[in-house]
N, C-alpha and C. Protein backbone atom coordinates (compact mmCIF):
# COMPACT_ATOMS: atom_id res chain seq x y z
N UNK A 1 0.81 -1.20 0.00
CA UNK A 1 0.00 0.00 0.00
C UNK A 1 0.85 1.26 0.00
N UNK A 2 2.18 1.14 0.74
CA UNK A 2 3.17 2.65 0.73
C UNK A 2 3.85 2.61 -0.78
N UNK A 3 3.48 1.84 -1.61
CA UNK A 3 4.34 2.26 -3.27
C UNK A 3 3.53 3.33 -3.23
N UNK A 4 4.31 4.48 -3.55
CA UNK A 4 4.16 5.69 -4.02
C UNK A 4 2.52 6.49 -3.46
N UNK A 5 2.53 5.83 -2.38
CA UNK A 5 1.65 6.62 -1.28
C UNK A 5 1.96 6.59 -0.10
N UNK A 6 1.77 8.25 0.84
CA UNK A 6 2.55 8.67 1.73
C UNK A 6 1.82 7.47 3.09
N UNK A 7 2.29 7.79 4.22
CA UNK A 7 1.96 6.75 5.19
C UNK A 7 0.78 7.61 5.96
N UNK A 8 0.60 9.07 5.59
CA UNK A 8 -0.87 9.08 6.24
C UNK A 8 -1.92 9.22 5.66
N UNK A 9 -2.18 8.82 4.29
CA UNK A 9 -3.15 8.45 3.54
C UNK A 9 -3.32 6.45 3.45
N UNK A 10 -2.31 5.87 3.97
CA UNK A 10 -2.65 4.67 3.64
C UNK A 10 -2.85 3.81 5.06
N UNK A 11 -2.45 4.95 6.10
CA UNK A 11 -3.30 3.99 7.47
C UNK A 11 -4.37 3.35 7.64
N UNK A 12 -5.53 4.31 7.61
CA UNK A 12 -6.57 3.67 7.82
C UNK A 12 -7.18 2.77 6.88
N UNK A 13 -6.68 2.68 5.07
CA UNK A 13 -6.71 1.44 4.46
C UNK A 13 -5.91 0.60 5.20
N UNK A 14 -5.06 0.67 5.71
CA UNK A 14 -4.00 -0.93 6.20
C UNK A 14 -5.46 -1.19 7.27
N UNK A 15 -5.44 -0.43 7.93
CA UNK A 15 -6.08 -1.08 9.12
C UNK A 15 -7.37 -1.86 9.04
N UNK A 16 -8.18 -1.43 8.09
CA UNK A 16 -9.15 -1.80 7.40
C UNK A 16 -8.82 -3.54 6.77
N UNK A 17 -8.18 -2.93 5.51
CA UNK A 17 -7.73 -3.97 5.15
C UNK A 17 -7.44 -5.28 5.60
N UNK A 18 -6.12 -5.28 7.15
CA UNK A 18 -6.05 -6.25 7.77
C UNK A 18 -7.21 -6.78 8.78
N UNK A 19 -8.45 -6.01 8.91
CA UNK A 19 -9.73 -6.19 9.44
C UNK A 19 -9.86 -7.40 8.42
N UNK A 20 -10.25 -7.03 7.11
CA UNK A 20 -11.08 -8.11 6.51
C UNK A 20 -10.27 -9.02 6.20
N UNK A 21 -9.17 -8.91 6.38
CA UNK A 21 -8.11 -9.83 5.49
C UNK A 21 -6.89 -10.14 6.09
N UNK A 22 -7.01 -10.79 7.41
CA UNK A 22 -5.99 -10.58 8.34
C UNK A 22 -4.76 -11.66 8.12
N UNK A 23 -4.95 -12.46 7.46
CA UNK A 23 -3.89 -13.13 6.93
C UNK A 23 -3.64 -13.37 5.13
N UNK A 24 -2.42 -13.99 4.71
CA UNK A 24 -2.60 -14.09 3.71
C UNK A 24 -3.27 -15.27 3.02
N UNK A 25 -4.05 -16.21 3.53
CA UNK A 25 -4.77 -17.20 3.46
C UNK A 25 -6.11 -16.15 3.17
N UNK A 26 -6.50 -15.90 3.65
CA UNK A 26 -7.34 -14.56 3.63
C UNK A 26 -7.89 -14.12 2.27
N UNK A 27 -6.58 -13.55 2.45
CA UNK A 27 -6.26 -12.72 0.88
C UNK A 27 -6.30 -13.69 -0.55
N UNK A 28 -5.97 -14.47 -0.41
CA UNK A 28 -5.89 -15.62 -1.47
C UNK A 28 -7.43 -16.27 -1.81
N UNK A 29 -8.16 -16.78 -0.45
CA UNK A 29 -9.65 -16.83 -0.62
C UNK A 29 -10.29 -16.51 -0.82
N UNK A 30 -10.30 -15.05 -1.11
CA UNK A 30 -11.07 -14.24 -1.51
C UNK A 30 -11.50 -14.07 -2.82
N UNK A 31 -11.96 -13.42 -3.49
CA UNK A 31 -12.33 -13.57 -4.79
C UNK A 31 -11.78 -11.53 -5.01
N UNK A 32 -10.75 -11.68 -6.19
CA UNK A 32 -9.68 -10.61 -6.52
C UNK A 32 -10.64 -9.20 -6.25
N UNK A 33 -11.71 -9.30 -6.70
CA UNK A 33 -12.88 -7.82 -6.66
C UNK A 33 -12.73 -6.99 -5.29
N UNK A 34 -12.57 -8.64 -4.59
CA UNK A 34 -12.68 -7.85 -2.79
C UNK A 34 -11.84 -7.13 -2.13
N UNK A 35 -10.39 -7.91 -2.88
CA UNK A 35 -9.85 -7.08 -2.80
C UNK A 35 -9.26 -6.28 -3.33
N UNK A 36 -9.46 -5.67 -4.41
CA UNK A 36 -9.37 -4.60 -5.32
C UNK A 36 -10.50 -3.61 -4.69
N UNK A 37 -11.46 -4.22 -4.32
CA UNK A 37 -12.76 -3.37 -3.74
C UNK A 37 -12.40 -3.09 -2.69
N UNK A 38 -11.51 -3.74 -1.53
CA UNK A 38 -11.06 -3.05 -0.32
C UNK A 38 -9.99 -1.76 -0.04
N UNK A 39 -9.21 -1.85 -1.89
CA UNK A 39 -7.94 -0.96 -2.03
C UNK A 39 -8.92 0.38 -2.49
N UNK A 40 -10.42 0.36 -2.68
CA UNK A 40 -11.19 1.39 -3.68
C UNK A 40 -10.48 3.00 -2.89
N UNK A 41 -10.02 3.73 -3.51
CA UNK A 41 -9.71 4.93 -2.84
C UNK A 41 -8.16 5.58 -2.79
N UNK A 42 -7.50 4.19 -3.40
CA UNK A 42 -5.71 4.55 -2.68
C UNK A 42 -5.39 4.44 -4.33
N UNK A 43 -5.71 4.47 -5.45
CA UNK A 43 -5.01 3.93 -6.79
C UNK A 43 -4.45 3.39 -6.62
N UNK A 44 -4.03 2.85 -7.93
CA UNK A 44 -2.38 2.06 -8.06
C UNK A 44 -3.49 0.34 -7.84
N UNK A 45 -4.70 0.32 -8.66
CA UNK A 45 -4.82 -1.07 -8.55
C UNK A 45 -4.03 -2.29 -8.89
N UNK A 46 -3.30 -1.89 -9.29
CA UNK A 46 -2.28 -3.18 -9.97
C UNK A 46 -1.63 -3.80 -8.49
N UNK A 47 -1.37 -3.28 -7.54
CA UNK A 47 -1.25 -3.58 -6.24
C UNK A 47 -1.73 -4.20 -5.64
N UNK A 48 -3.58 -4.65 -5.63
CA UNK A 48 -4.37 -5.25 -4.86
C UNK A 48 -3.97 -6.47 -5.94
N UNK A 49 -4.25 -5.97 -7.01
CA UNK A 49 -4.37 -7.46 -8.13
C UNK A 49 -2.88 -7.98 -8.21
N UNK A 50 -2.01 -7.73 -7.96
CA UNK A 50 -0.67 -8.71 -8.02
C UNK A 50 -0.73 -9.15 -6.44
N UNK A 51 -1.02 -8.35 -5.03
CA UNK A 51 -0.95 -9.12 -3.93
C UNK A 51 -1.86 -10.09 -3.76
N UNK A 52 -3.22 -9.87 -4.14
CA UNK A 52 -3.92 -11.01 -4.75
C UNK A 52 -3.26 -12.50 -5.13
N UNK A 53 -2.58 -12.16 -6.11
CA UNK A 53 -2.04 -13.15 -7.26
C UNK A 53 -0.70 -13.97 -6.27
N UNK A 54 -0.48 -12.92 -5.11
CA UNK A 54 1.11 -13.30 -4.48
C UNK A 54 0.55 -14.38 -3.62
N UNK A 55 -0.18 -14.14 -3.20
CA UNK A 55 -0.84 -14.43 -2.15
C UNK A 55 -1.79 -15.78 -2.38
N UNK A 56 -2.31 -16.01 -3.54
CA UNK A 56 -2.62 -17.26 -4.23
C UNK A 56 -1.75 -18.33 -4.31
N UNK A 57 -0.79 -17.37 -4.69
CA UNK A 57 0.72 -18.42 -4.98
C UNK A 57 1.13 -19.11 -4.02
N UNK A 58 1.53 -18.47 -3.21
CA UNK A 58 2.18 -18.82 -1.79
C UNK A 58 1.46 -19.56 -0.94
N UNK A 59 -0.03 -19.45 -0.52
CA UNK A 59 -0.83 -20.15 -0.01
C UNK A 59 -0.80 -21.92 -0.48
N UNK A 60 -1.06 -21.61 -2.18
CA UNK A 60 -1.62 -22.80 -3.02
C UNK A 60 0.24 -23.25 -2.83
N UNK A 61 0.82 -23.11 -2.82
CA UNK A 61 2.24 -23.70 -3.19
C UNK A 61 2.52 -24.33 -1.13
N UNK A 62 2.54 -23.67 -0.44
CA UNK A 62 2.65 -23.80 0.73
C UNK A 62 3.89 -24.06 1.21
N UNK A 63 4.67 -22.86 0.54
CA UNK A 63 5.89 -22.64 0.58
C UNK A 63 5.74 -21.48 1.33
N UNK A 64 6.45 -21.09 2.27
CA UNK A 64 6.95 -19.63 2.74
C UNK A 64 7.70 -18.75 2.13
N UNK A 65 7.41 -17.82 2.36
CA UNK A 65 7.38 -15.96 1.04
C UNK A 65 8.84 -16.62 1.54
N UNK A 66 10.14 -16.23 0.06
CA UNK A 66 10.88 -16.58 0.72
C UNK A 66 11.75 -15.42 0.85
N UNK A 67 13.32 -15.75 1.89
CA UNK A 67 14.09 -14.43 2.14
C UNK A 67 15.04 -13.77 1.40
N UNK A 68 15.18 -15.16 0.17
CA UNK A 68 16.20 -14.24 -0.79
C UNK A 68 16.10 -13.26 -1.48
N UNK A 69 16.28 -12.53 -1.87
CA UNK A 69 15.52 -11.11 -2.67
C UNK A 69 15.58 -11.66 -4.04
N UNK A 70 15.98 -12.14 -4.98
CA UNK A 70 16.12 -12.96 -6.10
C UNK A 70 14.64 -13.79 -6.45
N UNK A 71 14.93 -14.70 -5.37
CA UNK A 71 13.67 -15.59 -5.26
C UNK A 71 12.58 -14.84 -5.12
N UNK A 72 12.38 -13.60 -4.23
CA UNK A 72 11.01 -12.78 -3.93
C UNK A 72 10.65 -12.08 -5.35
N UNK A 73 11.72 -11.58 -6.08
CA UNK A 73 11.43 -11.36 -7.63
C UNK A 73 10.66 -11.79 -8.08
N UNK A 74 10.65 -13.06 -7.66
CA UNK A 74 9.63 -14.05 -9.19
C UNK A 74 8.24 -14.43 -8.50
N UNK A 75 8.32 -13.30 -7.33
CA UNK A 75 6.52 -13.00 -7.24
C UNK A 75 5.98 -12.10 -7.60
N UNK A 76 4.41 -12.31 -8.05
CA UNK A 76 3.88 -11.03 -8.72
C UNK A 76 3.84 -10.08 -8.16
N UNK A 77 4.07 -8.55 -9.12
CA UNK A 77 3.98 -7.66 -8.11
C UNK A 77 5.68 -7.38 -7.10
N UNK A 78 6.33 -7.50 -6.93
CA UNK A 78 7.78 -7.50 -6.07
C UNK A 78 8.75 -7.42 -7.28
N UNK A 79 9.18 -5.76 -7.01
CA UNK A 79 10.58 -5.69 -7.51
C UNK A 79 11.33 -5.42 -7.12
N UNK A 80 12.50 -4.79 -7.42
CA UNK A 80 13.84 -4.62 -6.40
C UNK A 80 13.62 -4.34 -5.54
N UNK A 81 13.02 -2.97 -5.00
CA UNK A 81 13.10 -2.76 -4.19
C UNK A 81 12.25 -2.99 -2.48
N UNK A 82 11.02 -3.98 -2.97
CA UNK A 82 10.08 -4.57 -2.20
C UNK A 82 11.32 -5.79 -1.94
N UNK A 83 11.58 -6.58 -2.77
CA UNK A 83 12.42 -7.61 -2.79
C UNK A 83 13.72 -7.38 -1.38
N UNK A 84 13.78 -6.38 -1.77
CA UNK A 84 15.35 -5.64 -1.00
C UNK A 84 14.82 -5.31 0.33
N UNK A 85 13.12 -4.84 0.57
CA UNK A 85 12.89 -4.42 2.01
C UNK A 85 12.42 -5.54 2.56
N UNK A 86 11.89 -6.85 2.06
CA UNK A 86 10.86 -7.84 2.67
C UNK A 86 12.09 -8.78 3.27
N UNK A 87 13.63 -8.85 2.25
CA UNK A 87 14.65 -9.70 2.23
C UNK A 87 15.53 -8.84 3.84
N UNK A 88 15.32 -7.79 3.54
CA UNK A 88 16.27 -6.83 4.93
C UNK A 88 15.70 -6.79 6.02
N UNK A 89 13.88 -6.02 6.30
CA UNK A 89 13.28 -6.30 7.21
C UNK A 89 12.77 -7.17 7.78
N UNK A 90 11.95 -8.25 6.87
CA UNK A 90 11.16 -9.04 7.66
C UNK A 90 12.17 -10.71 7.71
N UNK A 91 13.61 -10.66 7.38
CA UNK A 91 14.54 -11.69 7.41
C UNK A 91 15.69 -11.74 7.82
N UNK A 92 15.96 -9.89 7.90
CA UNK A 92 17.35 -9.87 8.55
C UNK A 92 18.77 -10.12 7.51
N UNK A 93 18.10 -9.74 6.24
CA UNK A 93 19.34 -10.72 4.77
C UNK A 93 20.09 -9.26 4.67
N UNK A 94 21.17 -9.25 4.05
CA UNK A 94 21.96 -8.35 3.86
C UNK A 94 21.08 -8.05 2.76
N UNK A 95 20.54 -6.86 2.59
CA UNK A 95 20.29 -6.37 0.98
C UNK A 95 19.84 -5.20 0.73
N UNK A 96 20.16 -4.39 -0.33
CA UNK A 96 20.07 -2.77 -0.57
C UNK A 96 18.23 -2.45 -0.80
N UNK A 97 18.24 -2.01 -0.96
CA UNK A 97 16.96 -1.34 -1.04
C UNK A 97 17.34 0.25 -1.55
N UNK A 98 16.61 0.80 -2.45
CA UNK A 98 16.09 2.05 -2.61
C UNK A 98 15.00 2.17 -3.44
N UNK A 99 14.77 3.22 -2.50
CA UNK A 99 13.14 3.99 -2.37
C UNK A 99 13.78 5.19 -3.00
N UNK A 100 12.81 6.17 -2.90
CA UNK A 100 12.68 7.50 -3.41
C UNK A 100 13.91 8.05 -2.72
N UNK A 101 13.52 8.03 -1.32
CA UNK A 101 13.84 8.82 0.23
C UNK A 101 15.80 8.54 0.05
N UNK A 102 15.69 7.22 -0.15
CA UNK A 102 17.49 6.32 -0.36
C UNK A 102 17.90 7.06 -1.34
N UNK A 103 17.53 7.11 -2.70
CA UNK A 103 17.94 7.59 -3.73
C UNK A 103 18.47 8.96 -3.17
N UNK A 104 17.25 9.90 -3.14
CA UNK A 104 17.84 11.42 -3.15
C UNK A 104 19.36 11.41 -1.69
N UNK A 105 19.16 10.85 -0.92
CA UNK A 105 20.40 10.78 0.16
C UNK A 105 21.32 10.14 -0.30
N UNK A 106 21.53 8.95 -1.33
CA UNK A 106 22.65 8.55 -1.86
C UNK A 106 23.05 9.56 -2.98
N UNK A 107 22.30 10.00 -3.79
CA UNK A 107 22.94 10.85 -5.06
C UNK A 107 23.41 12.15 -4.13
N UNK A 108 22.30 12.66 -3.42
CA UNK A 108 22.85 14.20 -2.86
C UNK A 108 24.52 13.62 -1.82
N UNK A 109 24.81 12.95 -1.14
CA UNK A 109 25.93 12.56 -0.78
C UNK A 109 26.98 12.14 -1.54
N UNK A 110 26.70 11.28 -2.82
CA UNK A 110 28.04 10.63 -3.57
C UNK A 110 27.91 11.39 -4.77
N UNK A 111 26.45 11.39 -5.40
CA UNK A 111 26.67 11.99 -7.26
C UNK A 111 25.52 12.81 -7.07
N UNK A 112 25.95 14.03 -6.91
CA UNK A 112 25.07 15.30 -6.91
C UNK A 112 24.96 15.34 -8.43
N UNK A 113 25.48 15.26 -9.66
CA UNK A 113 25.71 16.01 -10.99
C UNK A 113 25.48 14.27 -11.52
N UNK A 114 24.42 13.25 -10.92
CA UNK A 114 24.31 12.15 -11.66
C UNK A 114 22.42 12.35 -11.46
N UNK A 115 21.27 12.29 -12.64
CA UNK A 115 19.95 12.57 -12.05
C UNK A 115 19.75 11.01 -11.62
N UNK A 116 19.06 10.95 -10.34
CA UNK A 116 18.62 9.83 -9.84
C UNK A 116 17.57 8.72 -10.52
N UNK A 117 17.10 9.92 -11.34
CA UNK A 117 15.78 9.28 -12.18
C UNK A 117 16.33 8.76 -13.49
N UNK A 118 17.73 8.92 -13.72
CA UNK A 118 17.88 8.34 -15.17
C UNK A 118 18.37 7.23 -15.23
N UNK A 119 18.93 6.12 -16.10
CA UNK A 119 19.16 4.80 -15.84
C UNK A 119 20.08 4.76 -15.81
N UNK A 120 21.23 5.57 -15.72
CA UNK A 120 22.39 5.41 -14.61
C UNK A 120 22.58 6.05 -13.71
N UNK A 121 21.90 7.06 -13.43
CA UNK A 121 21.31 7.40 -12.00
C UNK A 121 20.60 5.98 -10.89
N UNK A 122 20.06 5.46 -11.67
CA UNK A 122 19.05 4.23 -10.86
C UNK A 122 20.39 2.94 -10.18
N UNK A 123 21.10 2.81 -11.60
CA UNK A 123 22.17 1.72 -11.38
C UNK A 123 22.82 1.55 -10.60
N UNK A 124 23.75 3.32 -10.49
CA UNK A 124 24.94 3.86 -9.53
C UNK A 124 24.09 3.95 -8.05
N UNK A 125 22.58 4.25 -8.17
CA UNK A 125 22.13 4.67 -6.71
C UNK A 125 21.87 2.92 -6.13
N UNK A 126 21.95 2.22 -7.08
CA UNK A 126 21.50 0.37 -6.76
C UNK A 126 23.23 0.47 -6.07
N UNK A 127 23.93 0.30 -7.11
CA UNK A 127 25.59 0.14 -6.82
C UNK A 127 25.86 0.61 -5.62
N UNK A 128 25.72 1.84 -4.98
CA UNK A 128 26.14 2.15 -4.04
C UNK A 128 25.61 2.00 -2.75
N UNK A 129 24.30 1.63 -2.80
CA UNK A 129 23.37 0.86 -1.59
C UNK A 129 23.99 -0.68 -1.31
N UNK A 130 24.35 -1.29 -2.46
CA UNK A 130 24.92 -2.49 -2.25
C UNK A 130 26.34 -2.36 -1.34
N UNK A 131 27.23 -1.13 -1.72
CA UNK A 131 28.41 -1.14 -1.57
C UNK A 131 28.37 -0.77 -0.04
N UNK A 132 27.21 0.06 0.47
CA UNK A 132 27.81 0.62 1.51
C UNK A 132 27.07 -0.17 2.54
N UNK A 133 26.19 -1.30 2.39
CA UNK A 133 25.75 -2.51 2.90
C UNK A 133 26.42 -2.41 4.22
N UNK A 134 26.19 -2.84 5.52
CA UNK A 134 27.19 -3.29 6.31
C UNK A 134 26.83 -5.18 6.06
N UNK A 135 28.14 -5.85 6.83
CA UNK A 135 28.13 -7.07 6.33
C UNK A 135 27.23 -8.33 7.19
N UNK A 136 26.52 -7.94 8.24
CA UNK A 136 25.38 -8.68 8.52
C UNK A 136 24.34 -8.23 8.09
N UNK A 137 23.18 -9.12 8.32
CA UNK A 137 21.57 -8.88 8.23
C UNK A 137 21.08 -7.93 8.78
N UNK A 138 21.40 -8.08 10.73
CA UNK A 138 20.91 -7.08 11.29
C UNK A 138 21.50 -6.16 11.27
N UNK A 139 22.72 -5.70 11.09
CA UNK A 139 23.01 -4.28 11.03
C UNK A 139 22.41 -3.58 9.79
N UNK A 140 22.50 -4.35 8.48
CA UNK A 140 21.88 -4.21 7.54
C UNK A 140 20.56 -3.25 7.64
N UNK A 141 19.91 -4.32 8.39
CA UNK A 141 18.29 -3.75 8.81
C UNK A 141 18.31 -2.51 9.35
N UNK A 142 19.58 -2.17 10.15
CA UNK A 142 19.40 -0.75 11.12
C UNK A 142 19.72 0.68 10.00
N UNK A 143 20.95 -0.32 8.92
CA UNK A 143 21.51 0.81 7.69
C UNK A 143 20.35 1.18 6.98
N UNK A 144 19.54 0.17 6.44
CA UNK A 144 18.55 0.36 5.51
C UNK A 144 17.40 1.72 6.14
N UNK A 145 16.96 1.05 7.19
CA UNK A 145 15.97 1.78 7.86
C UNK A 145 16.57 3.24 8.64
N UNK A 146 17.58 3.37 8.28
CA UNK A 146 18.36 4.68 9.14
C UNK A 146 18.81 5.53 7.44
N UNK A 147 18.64 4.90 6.55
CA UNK A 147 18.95 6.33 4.85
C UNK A 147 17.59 6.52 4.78
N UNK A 148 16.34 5.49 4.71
CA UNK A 148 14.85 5.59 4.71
C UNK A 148 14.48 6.46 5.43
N UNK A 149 14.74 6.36 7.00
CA UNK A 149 14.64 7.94 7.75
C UNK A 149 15.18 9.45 7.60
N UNK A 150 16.72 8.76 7.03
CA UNK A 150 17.07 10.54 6.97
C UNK A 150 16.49 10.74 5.44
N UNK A 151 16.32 9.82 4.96
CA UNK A 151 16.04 10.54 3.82
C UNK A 151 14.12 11.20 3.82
N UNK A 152 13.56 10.85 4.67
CA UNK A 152 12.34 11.22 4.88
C UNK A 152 12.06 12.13 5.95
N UNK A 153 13.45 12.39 6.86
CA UNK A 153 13.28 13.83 8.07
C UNK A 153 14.17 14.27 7.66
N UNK A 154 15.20 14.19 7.05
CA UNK A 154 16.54 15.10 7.18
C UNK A 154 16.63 15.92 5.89
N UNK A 155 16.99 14.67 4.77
CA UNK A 155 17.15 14.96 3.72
C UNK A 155 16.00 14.81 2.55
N UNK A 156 15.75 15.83 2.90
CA UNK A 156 14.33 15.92 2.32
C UNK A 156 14.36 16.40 0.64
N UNK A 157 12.51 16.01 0.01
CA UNK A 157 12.70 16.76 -1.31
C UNK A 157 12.79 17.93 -1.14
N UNK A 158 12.24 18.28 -0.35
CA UNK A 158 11.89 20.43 -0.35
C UNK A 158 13.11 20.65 0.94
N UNK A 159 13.39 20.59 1.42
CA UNK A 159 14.55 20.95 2.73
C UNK A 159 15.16 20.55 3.19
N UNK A 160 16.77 20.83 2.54
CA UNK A 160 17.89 19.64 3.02
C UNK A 160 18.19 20.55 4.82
N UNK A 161 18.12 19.63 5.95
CA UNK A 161 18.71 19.90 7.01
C UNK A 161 19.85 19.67 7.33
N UNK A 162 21.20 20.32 6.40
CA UNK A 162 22.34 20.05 6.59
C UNK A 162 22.64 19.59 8.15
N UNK A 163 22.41 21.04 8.61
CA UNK A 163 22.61 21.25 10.00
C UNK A 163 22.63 19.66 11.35
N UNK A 164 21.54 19.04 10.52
CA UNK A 164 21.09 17.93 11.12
C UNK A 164 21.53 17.04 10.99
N UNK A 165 22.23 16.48 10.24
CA UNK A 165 22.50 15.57 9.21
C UNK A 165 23.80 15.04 9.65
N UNK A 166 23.83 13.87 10.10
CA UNK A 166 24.75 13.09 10.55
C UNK A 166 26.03 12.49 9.44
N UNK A 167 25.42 12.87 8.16
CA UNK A 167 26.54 12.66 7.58
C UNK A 167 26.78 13.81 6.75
N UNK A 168 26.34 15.21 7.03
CA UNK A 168 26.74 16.08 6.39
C UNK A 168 28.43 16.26 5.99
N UNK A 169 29.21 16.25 6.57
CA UNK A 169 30.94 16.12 6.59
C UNK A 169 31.00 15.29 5.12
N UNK A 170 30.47 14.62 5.12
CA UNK A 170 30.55 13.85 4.03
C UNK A 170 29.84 13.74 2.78
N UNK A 171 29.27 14.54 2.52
CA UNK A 171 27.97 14.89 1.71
C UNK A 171 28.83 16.04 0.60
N UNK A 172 28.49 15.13 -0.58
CA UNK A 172 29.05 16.24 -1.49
C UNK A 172 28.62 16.90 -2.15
N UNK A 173 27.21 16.99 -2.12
CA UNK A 173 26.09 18.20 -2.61
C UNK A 173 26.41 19.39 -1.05
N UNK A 174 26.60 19.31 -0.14
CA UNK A 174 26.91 20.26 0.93
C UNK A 174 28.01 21.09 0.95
N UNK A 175 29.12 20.03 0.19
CA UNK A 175 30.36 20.38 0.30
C UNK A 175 30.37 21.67 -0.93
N UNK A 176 29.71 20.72 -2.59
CA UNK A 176 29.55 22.13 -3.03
C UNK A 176 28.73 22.89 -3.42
N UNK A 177 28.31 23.53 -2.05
CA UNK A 177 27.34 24.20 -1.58
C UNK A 177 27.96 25.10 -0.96
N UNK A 178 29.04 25.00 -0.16
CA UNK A 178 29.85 25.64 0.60
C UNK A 178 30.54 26.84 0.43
N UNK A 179 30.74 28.00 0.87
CA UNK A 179 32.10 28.75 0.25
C UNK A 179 33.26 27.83 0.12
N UNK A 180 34.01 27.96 -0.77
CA UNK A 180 35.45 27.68 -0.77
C UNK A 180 36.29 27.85 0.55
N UNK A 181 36.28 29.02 0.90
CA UNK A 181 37.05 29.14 2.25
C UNK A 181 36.95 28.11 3.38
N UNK A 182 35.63 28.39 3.20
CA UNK A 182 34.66 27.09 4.61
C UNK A 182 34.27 25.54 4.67
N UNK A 183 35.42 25.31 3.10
CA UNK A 183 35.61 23.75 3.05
C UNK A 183 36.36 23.12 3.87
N UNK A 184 36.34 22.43 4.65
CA UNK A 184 37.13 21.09 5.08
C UNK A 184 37.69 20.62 4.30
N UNK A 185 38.98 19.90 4.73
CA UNK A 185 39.51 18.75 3.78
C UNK A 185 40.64 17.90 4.66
């Protein structure tokens, strides 16, 4: 439900939602309308109808969603970057993830003069989520969910909070931003 909708328009659908449909057995029994008819209000139906479809799968197969991000690929509906949060959060796997929030904090820190939105903008912002990975699961989980935050309080679309910003020192959209004089090095 949070692809490309903010988290206080899609509360009270989750909550709803997991009312009628509290598991994914649930979701699979259902007949697809219901729940496409339960998403009525949030767009982006292709969402109800592939978790639908995920959720068929997994039930009827009676296999568990699994933790590799590879393997979560080849469910409907899950791409990189669902793949990358379901494999980091709900498993603890080493794996990158970017969102919107990741992107603009990795480009504004490493490639200010690379656009995030172009397809080597996308690659280099994949590349460097991988790279700067730490090398367990759970720390993983704390890295992932700690660029997701600053990039959604700190480093924002409309207001970068240098000031705030725990890795400003290192940030090279800040740096040239800077007077010359008042660079570090």
């Amino acid at each position: 439900m949070l692809q490309q909708t903010q988290v206080s328009r899609v509360i009270d659908y989750y909550e709803r939602f997991l009312t009628r449909f509290p598991t994914l057995q649930h979701v699979a029994e259902a007949p697809q309308r219901h729940v496409v008819a339960s998403w009525e209000g949030l767009g982006y139906y292709a969402r109800a109808r592939n978790l639908h479809a995920l959720a068929r799968r997994v039930t009827r197969d009676g296999t568990p969603i699994p933790a590799d991000p590879t393997a979560l690929r080849e469910l409907p509906g899950i791409g990189a970057y669902t793949a990358g949060a379901v494999a980091s959060f709900a498993y603890e796997r080493r794996a990158p993830l970017v969102d919107t929030n990741v992107a603009r904090v990795l480009h504004r820190a490493f490639l200010p003069k690379i656009d995030p939105k172009s397809r080597l903008g996308q690659r280099a912002g994949w590349t460097i989520a991988a790279q700067l990975l730490p090398r367990t699961g759970r720390t993983a989980w704390v890295h992932n969910q700690a660029l997701m935050e600053l990039g959604a309080l700190i480093c924002t679309a409309r207001v970068r909070h240098c000031d705030r910003c725990p890795v400003a020192r290192l940030c090279a959209t800040r740096r040239a931003d800077e007077p010359t004089q008042n660079v570090r090095r």
